[in-house]
C-alpha atoms as a PDB file:
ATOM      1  CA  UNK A   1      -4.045  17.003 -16.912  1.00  0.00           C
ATOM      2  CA  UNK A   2      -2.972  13.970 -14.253  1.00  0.00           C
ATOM      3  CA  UNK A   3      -3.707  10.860 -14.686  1.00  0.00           C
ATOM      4  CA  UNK A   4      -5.796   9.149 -11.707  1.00  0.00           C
ATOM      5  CA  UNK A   5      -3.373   7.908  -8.949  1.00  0.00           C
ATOM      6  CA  UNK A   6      -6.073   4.787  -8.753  1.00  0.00           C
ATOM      7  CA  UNK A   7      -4.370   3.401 -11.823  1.00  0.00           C
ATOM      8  CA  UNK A   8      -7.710   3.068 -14.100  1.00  0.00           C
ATOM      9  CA  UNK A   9      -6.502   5.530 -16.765  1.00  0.00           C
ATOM     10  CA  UNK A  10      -8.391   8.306 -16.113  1.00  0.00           C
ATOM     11  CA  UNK A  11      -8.073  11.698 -16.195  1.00  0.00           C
ATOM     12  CA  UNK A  12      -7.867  14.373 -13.222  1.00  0.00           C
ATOM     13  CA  UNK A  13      -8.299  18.156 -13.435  1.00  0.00           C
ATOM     14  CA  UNK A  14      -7.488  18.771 -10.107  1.00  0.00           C
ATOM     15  CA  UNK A  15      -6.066  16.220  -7.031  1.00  0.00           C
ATOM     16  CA  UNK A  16      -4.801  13.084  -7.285  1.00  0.00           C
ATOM     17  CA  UNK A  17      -7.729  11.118  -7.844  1.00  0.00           C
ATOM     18  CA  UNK A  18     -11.436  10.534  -9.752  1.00  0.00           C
ATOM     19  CA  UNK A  19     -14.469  10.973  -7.497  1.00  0.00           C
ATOM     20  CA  UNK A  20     -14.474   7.828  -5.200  1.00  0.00           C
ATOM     21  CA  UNK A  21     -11.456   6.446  -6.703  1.00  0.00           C
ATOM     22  CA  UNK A  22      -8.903   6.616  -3.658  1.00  0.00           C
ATOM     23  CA  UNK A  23     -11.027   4.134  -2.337  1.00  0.00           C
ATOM     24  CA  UNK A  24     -10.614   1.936  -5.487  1.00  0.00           C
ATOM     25  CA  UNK A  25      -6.717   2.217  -4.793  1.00  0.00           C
ATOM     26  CA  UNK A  26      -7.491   0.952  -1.090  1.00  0.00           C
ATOM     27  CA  UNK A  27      -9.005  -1.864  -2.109  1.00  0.00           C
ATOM     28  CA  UNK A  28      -6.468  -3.021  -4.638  1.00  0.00           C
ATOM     29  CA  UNK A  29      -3.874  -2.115  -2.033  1.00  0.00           C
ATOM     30  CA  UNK A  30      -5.799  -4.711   0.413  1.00  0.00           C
ATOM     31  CA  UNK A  31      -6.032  -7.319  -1.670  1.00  0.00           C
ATOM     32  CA  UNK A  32      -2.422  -7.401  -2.830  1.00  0.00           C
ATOM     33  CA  UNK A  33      -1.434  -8.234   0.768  1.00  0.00           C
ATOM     34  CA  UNK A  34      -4.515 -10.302   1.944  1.00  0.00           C
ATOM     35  CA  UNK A  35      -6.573  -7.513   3.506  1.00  0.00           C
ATOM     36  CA  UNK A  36      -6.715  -4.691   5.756  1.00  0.00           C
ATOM     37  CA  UNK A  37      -4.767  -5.707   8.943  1.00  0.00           C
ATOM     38  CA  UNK A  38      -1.510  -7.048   6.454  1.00  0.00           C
ATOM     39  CA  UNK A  39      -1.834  -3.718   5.284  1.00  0.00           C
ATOM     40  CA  UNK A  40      -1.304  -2.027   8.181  1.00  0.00           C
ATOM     41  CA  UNK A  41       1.420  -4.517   9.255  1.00  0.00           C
ATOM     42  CA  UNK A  42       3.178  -4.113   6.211  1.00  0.00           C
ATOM     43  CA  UNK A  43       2.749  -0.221   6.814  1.00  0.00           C
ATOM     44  CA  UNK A  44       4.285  -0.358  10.353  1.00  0.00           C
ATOM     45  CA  UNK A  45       7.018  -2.524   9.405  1.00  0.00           C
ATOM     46  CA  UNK A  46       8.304  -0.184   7.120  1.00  0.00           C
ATOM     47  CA  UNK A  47       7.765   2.494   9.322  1.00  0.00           C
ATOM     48  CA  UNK A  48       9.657  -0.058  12.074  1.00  0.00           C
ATOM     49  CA  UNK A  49      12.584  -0.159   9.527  1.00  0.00           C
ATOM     50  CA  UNK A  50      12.581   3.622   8.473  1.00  0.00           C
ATOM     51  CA  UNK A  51      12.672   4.771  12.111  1.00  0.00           C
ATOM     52  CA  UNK A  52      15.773   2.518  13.121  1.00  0.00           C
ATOM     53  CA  UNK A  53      14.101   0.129  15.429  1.00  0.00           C
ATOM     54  CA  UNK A  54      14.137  -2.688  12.708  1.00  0.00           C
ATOM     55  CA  UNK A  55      16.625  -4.553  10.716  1.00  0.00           C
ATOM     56  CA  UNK A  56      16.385  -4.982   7.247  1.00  0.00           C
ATOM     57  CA  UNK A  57      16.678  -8.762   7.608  1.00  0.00           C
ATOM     58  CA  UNK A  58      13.654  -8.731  10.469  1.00  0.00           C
ATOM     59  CA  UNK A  59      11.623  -5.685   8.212  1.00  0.00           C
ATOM     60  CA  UNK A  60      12.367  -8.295   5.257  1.00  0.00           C
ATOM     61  CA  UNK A  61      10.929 -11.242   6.949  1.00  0.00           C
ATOM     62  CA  UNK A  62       7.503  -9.345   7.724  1.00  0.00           C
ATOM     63  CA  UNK A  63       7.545  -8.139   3.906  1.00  0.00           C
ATOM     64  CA  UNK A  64       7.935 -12.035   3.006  1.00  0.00           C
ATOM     65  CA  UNK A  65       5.433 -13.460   5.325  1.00  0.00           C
ATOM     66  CA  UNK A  66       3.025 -10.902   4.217  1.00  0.00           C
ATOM     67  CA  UNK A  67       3.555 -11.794   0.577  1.00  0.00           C
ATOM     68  CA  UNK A  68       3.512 -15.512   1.269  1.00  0.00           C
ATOM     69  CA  UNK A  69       0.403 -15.649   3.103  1.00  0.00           C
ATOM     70  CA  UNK A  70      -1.292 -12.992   0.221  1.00  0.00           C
END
């Protein structure tokens, strides 16, 4: 058996997560970064940065000020 990809310790028979759990993960995931739209920033920066069209110092900037205002 897998452990829940939600990170609440529970077991999985099949797919990643418990019954209503990926949205568990979401949330945590939100409020790490200060909610839904740094989220997605942070998720398009590193896309950004992966694709070439960012720097690492400019993709670590957006990283920081996420962080910093979290």
């Amino acid at each position: 058996m897998a452990q829940c990809e939600c990170g609440c310790g529970g077991d999985v028979s099949s797919g990643q997560f418990l019954a209503g759990h990926d949205q568990k993960l979401r949330t945590s995931l939100e409020q790490r970064v200060g909610g839904l739209l740094p989220l997605r920033a942070l998720v398009e920066a590193a896309h950004s940065y992966c694709a070439g069209s960012d720097t690492e110092e400019k993709f670590t900037q957006i990283v920081r000020g996420i962080f910093a205002a979290a």
